[in-house]
Protein backbone atom coordinates (compact mmCIF):
# COMPACT_ATOMS: atom_id res chain seq x y z
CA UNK A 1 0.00 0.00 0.00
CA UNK A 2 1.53 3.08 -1.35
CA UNK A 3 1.31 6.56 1.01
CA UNK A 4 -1.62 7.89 -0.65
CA UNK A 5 -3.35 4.72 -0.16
CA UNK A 6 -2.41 4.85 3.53
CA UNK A 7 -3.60 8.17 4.01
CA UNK A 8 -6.92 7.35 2.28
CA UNK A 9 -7.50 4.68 4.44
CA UNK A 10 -6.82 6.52 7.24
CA UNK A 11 -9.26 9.03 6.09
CA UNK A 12 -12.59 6.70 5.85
CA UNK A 13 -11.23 5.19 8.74
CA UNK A 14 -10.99 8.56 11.12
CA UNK A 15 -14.16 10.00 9.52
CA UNK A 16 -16.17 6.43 10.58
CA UNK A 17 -14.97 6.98 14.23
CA UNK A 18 -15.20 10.49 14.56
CA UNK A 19 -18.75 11.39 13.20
CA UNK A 20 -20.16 8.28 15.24
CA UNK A 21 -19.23 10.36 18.47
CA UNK A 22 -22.02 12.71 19.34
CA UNK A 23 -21.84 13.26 22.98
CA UNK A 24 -22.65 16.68 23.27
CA UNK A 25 -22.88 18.35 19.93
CA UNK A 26 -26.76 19.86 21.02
CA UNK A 27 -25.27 21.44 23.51
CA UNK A 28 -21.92 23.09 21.76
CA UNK A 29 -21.14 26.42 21.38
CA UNK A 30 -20.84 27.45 17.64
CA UNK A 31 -18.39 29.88 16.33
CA UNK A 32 -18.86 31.35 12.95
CA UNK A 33 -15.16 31.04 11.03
CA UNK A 34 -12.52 29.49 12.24
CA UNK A 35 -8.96 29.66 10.23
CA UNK A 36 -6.93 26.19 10.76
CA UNK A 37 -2.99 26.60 10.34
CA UNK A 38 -0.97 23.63 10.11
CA UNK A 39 1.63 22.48 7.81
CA UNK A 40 0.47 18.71 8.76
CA UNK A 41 -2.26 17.16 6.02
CA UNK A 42 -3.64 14.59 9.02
CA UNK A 43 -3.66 17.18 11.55
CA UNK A 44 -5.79 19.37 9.55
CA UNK A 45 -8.06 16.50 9.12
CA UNK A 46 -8.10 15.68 12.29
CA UNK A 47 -8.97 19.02 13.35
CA UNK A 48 -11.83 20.11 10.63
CA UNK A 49 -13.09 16.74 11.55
CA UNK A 50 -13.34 17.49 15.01
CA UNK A 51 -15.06 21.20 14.29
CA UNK A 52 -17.62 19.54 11.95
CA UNK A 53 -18.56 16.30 13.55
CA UNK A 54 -19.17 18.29 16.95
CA UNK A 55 -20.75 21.23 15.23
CA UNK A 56 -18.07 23.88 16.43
CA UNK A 57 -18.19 26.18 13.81
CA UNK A 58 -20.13 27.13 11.12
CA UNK A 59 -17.45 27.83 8.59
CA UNK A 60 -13.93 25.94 8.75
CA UNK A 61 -11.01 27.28 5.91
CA UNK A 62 -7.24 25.18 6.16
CA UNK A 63 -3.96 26.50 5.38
CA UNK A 64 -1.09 24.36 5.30
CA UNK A 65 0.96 27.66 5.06
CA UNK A 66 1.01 30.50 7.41
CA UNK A 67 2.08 32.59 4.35
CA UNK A 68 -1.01 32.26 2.43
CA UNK A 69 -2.96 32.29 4.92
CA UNK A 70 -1.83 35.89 5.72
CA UNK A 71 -2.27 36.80 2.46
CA UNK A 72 -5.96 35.36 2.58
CA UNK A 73 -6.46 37.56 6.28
CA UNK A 74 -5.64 40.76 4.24
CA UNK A 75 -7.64 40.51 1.76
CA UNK A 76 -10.76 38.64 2.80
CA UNK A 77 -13.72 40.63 4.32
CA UNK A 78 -14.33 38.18 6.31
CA UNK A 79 -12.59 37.33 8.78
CA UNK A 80 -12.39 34.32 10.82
CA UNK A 81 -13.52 34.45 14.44
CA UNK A 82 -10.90 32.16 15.65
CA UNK A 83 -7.54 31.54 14.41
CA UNK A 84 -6.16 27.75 15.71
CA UNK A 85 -2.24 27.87 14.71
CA UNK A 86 0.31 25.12 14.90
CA UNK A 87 4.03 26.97 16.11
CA UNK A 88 6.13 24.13 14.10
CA UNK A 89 6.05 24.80 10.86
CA UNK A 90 8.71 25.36 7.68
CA UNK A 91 8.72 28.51 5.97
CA UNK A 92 7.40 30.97 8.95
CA UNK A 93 6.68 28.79 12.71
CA UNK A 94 3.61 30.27 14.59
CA UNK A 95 5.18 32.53 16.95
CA UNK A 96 7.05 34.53 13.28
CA UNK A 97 3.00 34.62 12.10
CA UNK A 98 1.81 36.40 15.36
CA UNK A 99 4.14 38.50 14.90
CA UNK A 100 2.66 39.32 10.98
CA UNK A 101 -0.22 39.19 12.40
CA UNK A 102 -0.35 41.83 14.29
CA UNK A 103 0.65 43.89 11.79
CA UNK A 104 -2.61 43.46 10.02
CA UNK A 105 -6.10 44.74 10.74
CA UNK A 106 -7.76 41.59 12.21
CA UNK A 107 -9.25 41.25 15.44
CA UNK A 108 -9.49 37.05 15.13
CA UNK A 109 -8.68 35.44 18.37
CA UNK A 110 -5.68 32.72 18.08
CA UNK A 111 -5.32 29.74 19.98
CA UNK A 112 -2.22 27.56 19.69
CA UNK A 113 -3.29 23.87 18.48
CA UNK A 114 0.36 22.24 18.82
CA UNK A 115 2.18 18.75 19.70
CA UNK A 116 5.30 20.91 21.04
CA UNK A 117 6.18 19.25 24.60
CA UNK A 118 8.22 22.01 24.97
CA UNK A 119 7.61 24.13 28.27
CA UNK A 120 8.89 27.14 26.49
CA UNK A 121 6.56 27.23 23.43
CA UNK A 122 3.84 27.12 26.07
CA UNK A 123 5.27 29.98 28.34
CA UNK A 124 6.22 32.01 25.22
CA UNK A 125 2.17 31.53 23.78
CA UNK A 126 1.50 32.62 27.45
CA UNK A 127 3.70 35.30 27.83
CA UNK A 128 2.07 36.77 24.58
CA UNK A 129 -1.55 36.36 25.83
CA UNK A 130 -2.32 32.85 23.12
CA UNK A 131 -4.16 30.23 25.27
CA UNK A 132 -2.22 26.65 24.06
CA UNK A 133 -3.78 23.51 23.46
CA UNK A 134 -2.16 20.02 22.78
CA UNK A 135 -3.03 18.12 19.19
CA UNK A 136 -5.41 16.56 18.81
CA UNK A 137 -7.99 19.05 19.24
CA UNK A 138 -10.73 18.26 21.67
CA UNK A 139 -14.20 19.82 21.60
CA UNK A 140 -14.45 19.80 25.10
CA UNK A 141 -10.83 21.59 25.78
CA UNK A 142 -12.04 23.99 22.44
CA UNK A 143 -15.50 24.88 24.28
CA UNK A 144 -13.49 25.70 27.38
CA UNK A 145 -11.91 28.38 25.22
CA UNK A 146 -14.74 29.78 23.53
CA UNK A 147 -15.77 30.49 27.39
């Protein structure tokens, strides 16, 4: 099985397992947009999976490049409510974004969405005012931040 068989599979596998979980999902908060940032193809899916199959957001738009996705926050009109950004990434890591970011008019709230063990990633999202969350996303950790 080649890699794009694999990752297929994986697909119809995750998709069977995560839309069979309904929990909560009547009793969810909903935001409208939210912007997913990750360089990772499965952690994207993972995520939007997790947003849609627990009804977290209305809207969902990926980027697997904090690049275009800048380019996309300065020249859409609408802008995403939420903004979950991985920090290890080629090109430009999360904190580099942030710091682009800010630069723009955009009042979207990030959250860090990141597998970084590191204790300084998390006191650097901290020290900036970024609540962090470990991958994978959980609705019940992302309702906790829409609080």
């Amino acid at each position: 099985m080649d890699n794009k068989e694999l990752l297929s599979k994986m697909r119809s596998d995750l998709n069977v397992k995560f839309c069979t979980v309904d929990e909560y999902k009547n009793d969810n908060k909903k935001t409208k947009h939210v912007l997913i940032i990750d360089d990772d193809d499965l952690s994207n899916f993972v995520t939007r999976k997790t947003l849609e199959c627990y009804e977290l957001a209305d809207k969902i738009t990926v980027f697997d490049n904090p690049i275009d996705s800048l380019e996309y926050l300065k020249t859409t009109v609408t802008k995403p409510d939420i903004i979950l950004l991985d920090i290890k990434m080629p090109v430009m890591n999360g904190f580099e974004f942030i710091e682009e970011f800010n630069k723009i008019n955009c009042d979207s709230t990030i959250f860090i969405l990141s597998s970084s063990a590191y204790s300084k990633d998390k006191d650097k999202a901290k020290d900036k005012g970024i609540k962090y969350m470990s991958k994978p996303l959980k609705a019940s950790m992302f309702q906790t931040l829409l609080d």
